[in-house]
C-alpha atoms as a PDB file:
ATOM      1  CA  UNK A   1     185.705 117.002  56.461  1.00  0.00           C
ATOM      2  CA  UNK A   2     182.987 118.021  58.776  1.00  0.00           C
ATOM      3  CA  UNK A   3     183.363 114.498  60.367  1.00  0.00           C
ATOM      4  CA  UNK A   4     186.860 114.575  60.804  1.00  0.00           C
ATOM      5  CA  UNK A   5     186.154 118.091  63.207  1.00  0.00           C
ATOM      6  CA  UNK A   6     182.883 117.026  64.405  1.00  0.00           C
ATOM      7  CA  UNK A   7     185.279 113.864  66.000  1.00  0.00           C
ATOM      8  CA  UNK A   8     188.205 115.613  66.988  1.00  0.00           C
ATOM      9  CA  UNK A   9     185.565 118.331  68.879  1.00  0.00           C
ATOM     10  CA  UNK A  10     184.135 115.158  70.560  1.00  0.00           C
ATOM     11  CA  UNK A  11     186.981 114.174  71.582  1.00  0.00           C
ATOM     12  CA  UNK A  12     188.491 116.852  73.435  1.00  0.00           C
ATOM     13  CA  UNK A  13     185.286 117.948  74.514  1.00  0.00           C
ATOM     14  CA  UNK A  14     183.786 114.799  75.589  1.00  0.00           C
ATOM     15  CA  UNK A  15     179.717 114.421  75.982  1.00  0.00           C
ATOM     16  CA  UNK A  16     179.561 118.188  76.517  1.00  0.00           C
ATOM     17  CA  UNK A  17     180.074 119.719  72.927  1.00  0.00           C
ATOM     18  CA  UNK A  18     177.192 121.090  72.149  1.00  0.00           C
ATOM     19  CA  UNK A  19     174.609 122.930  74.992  1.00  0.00           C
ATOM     20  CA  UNK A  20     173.783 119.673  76.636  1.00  0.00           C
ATOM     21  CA  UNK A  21     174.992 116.072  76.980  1.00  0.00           C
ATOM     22  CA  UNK A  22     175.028 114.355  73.741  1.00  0.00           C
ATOM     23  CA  UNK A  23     175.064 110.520  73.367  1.00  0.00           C
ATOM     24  CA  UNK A  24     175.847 108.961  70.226  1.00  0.00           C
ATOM     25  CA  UNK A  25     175.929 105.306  69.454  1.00  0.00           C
ATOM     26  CA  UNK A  26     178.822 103.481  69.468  1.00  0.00           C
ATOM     27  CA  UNK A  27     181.165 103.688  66.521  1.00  0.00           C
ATOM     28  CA  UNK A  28     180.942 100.463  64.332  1.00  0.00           C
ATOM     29  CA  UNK A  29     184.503  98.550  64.133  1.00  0.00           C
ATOM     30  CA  UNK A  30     186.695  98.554  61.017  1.00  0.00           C
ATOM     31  CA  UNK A  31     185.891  95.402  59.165  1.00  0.00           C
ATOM     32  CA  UNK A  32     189.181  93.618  58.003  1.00  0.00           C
ATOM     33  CA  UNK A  33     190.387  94.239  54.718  1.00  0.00           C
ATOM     34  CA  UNK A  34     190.455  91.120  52.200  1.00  0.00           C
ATOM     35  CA  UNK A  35     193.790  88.967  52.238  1.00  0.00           C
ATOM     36  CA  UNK A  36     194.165  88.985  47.998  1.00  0.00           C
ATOM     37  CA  UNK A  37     192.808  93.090  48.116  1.00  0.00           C
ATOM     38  CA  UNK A  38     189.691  91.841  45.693  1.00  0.00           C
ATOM     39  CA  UNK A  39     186.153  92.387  46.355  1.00  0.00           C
ATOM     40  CA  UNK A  40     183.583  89.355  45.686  1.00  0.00           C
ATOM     41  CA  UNK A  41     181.059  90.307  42.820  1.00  0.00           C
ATOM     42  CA  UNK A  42     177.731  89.004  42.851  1.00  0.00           C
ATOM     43  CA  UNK A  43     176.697  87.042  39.766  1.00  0.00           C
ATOM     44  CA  UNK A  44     175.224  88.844  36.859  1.00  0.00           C
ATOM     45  CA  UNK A  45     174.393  89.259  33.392  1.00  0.00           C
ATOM     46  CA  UNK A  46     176.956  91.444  31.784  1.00  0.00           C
ATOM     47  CA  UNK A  47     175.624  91.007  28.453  1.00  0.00           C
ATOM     48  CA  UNK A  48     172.261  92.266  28.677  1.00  0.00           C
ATOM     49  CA  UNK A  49     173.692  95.192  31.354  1.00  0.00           C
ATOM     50  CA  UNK A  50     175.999  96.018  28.399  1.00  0.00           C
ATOM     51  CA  UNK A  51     173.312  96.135  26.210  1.00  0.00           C
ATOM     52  CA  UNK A  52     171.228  98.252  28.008  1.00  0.00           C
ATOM     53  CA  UNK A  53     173.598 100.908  28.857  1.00  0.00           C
ATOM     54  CA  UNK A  54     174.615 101.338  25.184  1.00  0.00           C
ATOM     55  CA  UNK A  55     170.946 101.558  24.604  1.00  0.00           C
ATOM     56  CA  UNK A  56     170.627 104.345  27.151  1.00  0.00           C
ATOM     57  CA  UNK A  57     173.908 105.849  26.475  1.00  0.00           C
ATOM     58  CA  UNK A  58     174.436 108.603  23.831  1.00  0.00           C
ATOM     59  CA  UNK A  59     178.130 108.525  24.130  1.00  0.00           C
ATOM     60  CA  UNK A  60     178.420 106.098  21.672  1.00  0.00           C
ATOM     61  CA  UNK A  61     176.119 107.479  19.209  1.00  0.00           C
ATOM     62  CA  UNK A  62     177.819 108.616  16.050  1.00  0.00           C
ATOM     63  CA  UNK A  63     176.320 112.072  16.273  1.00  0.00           C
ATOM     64  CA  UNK A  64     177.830 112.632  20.282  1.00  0.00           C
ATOM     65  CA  UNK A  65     181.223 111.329  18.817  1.00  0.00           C
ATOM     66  CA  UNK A  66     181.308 113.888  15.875  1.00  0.00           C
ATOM     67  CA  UNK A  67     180.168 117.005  18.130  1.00  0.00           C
ATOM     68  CA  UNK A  68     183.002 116.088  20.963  1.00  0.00           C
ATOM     69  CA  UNK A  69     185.693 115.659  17.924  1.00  0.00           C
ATOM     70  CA  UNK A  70     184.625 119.462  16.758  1.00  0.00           C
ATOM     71  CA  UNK A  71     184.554 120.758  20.105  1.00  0.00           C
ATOM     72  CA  UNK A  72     187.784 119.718  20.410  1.00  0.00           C
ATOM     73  CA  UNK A  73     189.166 120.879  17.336  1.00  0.00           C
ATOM     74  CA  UNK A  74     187.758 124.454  17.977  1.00  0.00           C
ATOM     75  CA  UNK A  75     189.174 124.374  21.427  1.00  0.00           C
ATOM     76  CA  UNK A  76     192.725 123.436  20.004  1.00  0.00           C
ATOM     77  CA  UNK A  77     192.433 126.548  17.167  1.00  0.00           C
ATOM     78  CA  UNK A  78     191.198 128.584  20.318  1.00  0.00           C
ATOM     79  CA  UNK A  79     194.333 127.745  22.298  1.00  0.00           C
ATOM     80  CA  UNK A  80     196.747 128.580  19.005  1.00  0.00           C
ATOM     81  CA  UNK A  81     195.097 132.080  18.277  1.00  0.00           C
ATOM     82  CA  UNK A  82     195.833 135.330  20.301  1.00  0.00           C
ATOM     83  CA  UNK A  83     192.850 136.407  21.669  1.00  0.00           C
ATOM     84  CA  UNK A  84     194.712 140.014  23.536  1.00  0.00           C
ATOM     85  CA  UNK A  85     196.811 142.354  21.638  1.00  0.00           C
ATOM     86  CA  UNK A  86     199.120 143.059  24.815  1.00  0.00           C
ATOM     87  CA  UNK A  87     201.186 145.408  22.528  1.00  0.00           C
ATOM     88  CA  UNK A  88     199.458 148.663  22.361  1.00  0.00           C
ATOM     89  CA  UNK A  89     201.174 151.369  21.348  1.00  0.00           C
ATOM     90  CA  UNK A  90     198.353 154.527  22.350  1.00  0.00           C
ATOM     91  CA  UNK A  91     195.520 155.144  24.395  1.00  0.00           C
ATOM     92  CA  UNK A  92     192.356 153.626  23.622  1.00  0.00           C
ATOM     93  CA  UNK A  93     188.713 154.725  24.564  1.00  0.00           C
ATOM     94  CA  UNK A  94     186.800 151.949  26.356  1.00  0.00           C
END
């Protein structure tokens, strides 16, 4: 966002937009967009990367998998229960 007014500044301002003359370097062209839409992925070995990042990972760990499934379950009972009692019938001290 900052760039988008930072450019449209420049450009109505010229040079001139801040105190003194400013000079930038040339913006870099637009490289062209592949025909099929699909970008080239270097060779690798998904396998081992797999491996490791289950390794490292703790959201496949049995324990991670329970907690989120009770987390949710509370958070579903939470969203059934009333927590205000909008129908009060006298004043109440704070």
């Amino acid at each position: 966002m900052n760039k988008i007014i930072f450019d449209k500044h420049l450009e109505s301002n010229g040079p001139n937009l801040i105190s003194g003359p400013l000079n930038l370097p040339a913006p870099k062209p637009k490289e062209l967009p592949p025909y099929y839409g699909m970008i080239l992925i270097p060779p690798h070995n998904f396998p081992e990367q797999f491996s490791n990042f289950c390794f490292n990972s703790i959201l496949n760990k049995d324990q991670s998998i329970r907690a989120m499934q009770e987390i949710r379950k509370e958070c579903n009972d939470v969203l059934v229960k009333d927590i205000y009692n909008p129908n009060i019938t006298k004043s109440m001290r704070v």
